[in-house]
PDB file of N, CA and C in Angstrom:
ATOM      1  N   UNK A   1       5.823  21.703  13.909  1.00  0.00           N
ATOM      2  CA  UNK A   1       5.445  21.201  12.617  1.00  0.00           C
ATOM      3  C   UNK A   1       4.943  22.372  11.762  1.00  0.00           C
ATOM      4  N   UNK A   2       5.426  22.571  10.733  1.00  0.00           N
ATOM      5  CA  UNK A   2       4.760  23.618   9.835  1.00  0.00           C
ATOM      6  C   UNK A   2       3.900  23.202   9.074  1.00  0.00           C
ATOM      7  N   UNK A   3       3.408  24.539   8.428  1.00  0.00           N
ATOM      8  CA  UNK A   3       1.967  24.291   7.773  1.00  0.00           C
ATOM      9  C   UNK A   3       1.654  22.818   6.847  1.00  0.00           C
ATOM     10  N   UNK A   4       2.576  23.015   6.065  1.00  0.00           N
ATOM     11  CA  UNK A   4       2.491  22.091   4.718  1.00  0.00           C
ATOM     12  C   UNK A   4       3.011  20.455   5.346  1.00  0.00           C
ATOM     13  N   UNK A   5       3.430  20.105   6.518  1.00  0.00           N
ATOM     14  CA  UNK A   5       4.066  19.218   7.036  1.00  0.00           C
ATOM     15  C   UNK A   5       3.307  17.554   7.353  1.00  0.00           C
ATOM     16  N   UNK A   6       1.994  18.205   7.373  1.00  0.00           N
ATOM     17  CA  UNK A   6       1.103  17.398   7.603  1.00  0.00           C
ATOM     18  C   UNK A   6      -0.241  17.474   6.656  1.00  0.00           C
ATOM     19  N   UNK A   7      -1.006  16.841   6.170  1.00  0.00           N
ATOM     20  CA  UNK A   7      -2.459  17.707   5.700  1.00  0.00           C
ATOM     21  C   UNK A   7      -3.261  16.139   5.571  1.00  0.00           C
ATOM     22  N   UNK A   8      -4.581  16.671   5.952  1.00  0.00           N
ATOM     23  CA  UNK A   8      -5.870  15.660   5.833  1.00  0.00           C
ATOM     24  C   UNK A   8      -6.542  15.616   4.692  1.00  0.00           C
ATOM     25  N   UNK A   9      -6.766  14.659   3.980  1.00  0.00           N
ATOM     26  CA  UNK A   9      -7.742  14.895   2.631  1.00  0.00           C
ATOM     27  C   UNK A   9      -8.658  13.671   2.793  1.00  0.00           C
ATOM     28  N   UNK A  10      -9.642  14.017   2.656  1.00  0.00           N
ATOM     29  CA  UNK A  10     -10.616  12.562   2.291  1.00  0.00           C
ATOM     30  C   UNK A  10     -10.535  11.781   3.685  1.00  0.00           C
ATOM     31  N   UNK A  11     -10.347  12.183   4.803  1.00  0.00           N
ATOM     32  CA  UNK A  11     -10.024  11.237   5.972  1.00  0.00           C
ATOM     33  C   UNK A  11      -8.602  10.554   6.335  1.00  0.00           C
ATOM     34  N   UNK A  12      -7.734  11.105   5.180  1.00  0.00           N
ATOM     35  CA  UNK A  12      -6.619  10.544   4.974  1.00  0.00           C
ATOM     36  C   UNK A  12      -5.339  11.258   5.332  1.00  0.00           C
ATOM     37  N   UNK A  13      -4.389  10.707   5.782  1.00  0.00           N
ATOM     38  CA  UNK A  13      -3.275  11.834   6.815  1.00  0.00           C
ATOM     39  C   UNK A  13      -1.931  11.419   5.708  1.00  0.00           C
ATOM     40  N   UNK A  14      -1.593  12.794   5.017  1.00  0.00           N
ATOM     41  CA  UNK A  14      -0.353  12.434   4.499  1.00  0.00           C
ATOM     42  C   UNK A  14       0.783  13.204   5.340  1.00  0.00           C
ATOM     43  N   UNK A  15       2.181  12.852   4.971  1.00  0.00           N
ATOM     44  CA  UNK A  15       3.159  13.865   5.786  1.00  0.00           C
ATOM     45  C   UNK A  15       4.141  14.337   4.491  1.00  0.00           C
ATOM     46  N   UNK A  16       4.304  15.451   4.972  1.00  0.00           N
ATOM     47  CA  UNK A  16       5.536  15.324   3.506  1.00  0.00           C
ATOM     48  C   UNK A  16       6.949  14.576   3.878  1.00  0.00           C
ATOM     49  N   UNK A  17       7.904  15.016   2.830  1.00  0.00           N
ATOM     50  CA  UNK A  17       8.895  14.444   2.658  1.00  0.00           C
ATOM     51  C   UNK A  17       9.742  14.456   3.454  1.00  0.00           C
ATOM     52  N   UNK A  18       9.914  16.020   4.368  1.00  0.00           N
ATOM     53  CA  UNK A  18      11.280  16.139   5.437  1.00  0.00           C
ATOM     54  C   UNK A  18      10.387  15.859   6.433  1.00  0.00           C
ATOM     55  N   UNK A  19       9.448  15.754   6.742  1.00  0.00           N
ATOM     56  CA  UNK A  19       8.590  15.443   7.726  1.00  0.00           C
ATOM     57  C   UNK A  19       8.482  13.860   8.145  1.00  0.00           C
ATOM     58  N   UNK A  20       8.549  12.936   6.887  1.00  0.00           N
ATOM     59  CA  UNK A  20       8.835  11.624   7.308  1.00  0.00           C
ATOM     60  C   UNK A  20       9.682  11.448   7.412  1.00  0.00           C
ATOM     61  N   UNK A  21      10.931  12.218   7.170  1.00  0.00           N
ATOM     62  CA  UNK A  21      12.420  11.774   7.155  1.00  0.00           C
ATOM     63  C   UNK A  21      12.432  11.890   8.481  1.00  0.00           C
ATOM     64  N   UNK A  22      12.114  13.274   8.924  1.00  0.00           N
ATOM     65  CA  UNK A  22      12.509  13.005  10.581  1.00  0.00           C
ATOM     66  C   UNK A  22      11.839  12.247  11.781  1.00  0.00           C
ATOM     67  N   UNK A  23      10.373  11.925  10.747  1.00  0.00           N
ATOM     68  CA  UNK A  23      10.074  10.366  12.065  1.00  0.00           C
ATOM     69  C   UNK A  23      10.386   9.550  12.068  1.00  0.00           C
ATOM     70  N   UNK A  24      11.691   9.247  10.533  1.00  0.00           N
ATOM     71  CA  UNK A  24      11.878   8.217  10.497  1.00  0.00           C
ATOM     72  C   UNK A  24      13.221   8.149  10.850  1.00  0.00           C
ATOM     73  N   UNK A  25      14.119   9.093  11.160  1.00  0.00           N
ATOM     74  CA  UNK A  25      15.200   9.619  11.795  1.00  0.00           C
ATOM     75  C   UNK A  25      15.962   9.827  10.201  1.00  0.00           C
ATOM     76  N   UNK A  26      16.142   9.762   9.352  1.00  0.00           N
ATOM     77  CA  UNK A  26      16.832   9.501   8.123  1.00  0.00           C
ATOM     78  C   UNK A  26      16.611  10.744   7.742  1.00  0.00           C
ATOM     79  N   UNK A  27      17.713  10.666   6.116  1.00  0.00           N
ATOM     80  CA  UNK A  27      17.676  11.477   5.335  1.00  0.00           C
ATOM     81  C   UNK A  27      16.392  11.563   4.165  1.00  0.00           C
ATOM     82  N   UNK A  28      15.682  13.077   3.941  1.00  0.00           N
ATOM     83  CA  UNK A  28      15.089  12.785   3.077  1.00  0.00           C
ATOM     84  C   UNK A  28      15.132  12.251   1.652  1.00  0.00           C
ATOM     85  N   UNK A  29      16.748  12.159   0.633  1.00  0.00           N
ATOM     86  CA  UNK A  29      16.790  11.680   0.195  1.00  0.00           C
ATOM     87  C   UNK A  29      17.010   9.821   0.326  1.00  0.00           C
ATOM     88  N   UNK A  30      16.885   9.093   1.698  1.00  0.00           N
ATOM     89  CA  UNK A  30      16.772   7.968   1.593  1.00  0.00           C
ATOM     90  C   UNK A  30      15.093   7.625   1.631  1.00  0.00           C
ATOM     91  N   UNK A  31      14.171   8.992   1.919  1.00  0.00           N
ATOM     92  CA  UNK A  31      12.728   8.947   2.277  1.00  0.00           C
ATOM     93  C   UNK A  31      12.058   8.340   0.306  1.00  0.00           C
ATOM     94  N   UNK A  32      12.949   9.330  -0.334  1.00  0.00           N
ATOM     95  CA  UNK A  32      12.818   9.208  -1.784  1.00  0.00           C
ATOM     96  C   UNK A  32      13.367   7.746  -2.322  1.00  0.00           C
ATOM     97  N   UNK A  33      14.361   6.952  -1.509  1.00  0.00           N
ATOM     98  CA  UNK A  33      14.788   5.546  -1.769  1.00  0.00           C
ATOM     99  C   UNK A  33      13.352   5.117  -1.553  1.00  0.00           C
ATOM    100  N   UNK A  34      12.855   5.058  -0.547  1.00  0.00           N
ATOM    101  CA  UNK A  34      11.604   4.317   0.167  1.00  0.00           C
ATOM    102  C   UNK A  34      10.813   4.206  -0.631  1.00  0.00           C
ATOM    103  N   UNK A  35      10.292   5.603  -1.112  1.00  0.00           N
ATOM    104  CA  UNK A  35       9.003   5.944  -2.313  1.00  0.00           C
ATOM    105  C   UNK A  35       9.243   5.090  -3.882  1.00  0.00           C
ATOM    106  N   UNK A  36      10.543   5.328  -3.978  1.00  0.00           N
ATOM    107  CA  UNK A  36      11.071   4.568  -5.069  1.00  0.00           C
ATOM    108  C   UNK A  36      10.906   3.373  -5.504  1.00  0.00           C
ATOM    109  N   UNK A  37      10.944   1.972  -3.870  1.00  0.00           N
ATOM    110  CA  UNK A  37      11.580   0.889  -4.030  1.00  0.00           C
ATOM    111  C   UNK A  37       9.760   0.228  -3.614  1.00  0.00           C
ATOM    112  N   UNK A  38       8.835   1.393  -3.690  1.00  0.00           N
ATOM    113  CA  UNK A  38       7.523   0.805  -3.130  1.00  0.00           C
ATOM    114  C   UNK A  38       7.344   0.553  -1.483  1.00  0.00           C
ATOM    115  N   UNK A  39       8.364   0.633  -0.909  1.00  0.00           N
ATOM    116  CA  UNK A  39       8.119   0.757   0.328  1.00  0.00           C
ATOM    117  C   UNK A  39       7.808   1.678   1.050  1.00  0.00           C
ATOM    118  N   UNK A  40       7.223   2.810   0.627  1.00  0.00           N
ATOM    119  CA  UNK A  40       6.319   3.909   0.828  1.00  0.00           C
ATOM    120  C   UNK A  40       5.332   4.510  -0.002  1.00  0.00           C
ATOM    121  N   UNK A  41       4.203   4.504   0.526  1.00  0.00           N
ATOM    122  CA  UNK A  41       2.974   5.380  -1.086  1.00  0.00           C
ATOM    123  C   UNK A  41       2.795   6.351  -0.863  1.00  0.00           C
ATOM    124  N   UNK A  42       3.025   6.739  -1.433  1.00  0.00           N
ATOM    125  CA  UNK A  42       3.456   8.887  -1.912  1.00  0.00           C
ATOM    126  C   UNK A  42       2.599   8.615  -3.092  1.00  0.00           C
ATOM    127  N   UNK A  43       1.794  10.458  -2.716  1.00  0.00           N
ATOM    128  CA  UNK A  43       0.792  11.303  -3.956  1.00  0.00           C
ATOM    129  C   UNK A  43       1.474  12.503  -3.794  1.00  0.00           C
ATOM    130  N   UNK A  44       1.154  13.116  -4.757  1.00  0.00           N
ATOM    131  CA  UNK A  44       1.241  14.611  -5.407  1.00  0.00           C
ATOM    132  C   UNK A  44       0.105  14.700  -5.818  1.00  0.00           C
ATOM    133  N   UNK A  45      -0.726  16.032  -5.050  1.00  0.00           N
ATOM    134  CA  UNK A  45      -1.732  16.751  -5.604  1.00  0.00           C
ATOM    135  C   UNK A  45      -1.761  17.570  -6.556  1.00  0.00           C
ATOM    136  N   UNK A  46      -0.697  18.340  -6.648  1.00  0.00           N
ATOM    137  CA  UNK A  46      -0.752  19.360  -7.794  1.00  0.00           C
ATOM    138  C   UNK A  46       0.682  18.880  -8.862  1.00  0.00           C
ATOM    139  N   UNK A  47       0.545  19.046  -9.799  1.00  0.00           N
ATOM    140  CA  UNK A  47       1.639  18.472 -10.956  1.00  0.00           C
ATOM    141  C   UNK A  47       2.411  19.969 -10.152  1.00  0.00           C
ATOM    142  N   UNK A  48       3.626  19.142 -10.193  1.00  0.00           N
ATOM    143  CA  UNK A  48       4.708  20.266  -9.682  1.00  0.00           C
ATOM    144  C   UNK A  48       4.881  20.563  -8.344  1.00  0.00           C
ATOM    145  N   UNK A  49       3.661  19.606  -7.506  1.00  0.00           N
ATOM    146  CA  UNK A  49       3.743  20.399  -5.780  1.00  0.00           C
ATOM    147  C   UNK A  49       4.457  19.218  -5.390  1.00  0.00           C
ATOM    148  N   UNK A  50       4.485  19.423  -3.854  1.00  0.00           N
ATOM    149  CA  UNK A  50       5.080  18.555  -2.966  1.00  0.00           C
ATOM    150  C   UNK A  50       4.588  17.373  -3.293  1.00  0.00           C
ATOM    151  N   UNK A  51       5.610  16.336  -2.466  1.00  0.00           N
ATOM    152  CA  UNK A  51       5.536  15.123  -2.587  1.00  0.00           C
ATOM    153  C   UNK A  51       4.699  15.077  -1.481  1.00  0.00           C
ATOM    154  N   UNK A  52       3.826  13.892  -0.891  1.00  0.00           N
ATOM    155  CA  UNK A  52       3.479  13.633   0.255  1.00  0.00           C
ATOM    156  C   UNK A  52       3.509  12.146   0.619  1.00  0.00           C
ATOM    157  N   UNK A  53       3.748  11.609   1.382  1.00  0.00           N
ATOM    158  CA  UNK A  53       3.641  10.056   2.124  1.00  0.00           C
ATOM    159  C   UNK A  53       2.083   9.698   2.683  1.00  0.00           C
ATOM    160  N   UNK A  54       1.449   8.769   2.411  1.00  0.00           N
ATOM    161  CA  UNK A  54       0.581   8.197   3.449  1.00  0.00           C
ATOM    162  C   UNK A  54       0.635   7.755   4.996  1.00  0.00           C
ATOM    163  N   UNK A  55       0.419   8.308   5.216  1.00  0.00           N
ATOM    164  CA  UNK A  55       0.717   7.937   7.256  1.00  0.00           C
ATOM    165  C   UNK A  55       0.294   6.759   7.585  1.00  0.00           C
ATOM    166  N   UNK A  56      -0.232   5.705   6.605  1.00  0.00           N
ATOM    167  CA  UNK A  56      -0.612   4.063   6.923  1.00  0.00           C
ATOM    168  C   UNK A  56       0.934   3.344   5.926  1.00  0.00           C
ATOM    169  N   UNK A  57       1.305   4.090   5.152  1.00  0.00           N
ATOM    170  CA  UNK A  57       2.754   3.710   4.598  1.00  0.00           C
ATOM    171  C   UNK A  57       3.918   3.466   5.845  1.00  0.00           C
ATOM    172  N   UNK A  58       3.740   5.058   6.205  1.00  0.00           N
ATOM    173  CA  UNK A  58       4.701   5.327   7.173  1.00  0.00           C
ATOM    174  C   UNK A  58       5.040   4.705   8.176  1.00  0.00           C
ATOM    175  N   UNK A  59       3.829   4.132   8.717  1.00  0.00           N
ATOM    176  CA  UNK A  59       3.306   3.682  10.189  1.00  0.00           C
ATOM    177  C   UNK A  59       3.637   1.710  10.114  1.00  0.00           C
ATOM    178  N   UNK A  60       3.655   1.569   8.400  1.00  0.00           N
ATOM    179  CA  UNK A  60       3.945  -0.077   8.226  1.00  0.00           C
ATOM    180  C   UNK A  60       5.684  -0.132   8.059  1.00  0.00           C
ATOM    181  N   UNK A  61       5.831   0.842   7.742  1.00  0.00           N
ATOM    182  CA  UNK A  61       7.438   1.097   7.853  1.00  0.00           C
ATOM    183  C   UNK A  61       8.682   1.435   8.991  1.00  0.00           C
ATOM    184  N   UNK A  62       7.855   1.627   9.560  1.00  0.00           N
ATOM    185  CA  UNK A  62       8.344   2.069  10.995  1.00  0.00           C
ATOM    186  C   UNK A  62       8.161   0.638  11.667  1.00  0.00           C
ATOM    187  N   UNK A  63       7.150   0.034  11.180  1.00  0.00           N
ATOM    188  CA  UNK A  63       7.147  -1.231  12.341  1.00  0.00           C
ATOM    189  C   UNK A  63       7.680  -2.385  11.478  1.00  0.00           C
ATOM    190  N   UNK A  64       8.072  -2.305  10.393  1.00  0.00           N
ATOM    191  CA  UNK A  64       9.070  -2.851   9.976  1.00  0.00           C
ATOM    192  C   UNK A  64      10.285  -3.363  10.061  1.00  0.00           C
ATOM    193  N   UNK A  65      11.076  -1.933  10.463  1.00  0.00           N
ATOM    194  CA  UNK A  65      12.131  -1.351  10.718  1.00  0.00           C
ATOM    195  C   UNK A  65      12.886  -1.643  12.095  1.00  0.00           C
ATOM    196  N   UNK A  66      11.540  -1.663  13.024  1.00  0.00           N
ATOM    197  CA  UNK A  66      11.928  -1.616  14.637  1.00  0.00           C
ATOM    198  C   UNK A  66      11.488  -3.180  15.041  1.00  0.00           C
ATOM    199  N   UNK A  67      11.266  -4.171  13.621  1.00  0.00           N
ATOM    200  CA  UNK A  67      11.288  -5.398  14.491  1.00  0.00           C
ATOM    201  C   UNK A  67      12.187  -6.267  14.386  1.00  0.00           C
TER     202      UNK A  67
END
Protein backbone atom coordinates (compact mmCIF):
# COMPACT_ATOMS: atom_id res chain seq x y z
CA UNK A 1 0.00 0.00 0.00
CA UNK A 2 1.53 3.36 -0.66
CA UNK A 3 1.72 6.39 1.14
CA UNK A 4 -1.31 8.38 -0.01
CA UNK A 5 -3.45 5.00 -0.26
CA UNK A 6 -4.86 5.10 2.97
CA UNK A 7 -4.93 8.18 5.60
CA UNK A 8 -6.66 8.77 9.14
CA UNK A 9 -8.22 12.13 9.93
CA UNK A 10 -10.39 12.88 12.86
CA UNK A 11 -10.61 9.03 13.74
CA UNK A 12 -11.75 8.51 10.35
CA UNK A 13 -10.16 5.98 7.65
CA UNK A 14 -10.43 7.15 4.07
CA UNK A 15 -8.88 5.08 1.00
CA UNK A 16 -8.29 6.64 -2.19
CA UNK A 17 -9.56 5.95 -5.46
CA UNK A 18 -7.26 3.03 -7.02
CA UNK A 19 -7.10 1.78 -3.65
CA UNK A 20 -10.89 1.09 -3.42
CA UNK A 21 -10.98 -0.04 -6.83
CA UNK A 22 -8.81 -2.83 -5.97
CA UNK A 23 -10.76 -3.95 -2.80
CA UNK A 24 -13.37 -3.74 -4.66
CA UNK A 25 -11.83 -5.75 -7.54
CA UNK A 26 -13.11 -3.08 -10.26
CA UNK A 27 -12.09 -0.39 -12.28
CA UNK A 28 -11.37 2.91 -10.83
CA UNK A 29 -13.36 4.59 -13.19
CA UNK A 30 -16.49 2.40 -12.13
CA UNK A 31 -15.13 3.50 -8.30
CA UNK A 32 -16.08 7.18 -9.77
CA UNK A 33 -19.68 5.52 -11.03
CA UNK A 34 -20.11 4.62 -7.23
CA UNK A 35 -19.14 8.20 -5.89
CA UNK A 36 -21.38 9.57 -8.51
CA UNK A 37 -24.61 7.52 -8.07
CA UNK A 38 -24.20 8.16 -3.98
CA UNK A 39 -23.27 4.84 -3.38
CA UNK A 40 -20.01 5.84 -2.03
CA UNK A 41 -18.98 9.15 0.22
CA UNK A 42 -15.91 10.61 -1.05
CA UNK A 43 -14.06 14.02 0.37
CA UNK A 44 -11.35 16.00 -1.05
CA UNK A 45 -9.20 17.80 1.32
CA UNK A 46 -7.41 20.07 -0.73
CA UNK A 47 -9.32 21.81 -3.86
CA UNK A 48 -7.40 20.02 -6.58
CA UNK A 49 -6.07 16.90 -4.40
CA UNK A 50 -7.08 13.43 -4.42
CA UNK A 51 -10.27 12.05 -4.19
CA UNK A 52 -10.74 9.87 -1.10
CA UNK A 53 -13.62 7.22 -0.07
CA UNK A 54 -14.83 6.67 3.51
CA UNK A 55 -13.97 3.14 4.69
CA UNK A 56 -17.69 2.93 6.42
CA UNK A 57 -18.90 3.71 2.57
CA UNK A 58 -16.71 1.10 1.36
CA UNK A 59 -17.31 -1.51 3.92
CA UNK A 60 -21.51 -0.94 3.26
CA UNK A 61 -20.69 -1.58 -0.30
CA UNK A 62 -18.89 -4.47 -0.25
CA UNK A 63 -21.58 -6.09 1.83
CA UNK A 64 -23.93 -5.08 -0.50
CA UNK A 65 -22.45 -6.47 -3.33
CA UNK A 66 -21.54 -9.98 -1.80
CA UNK A 67 -25.16 -10.58 -0.66
Amino acid sequence: MAKHDRIVRDGKVFYSVPETARMLKTSANKVRDYMGNGSLEWIQFETNGRLYVTAESLIGLKQKTTK
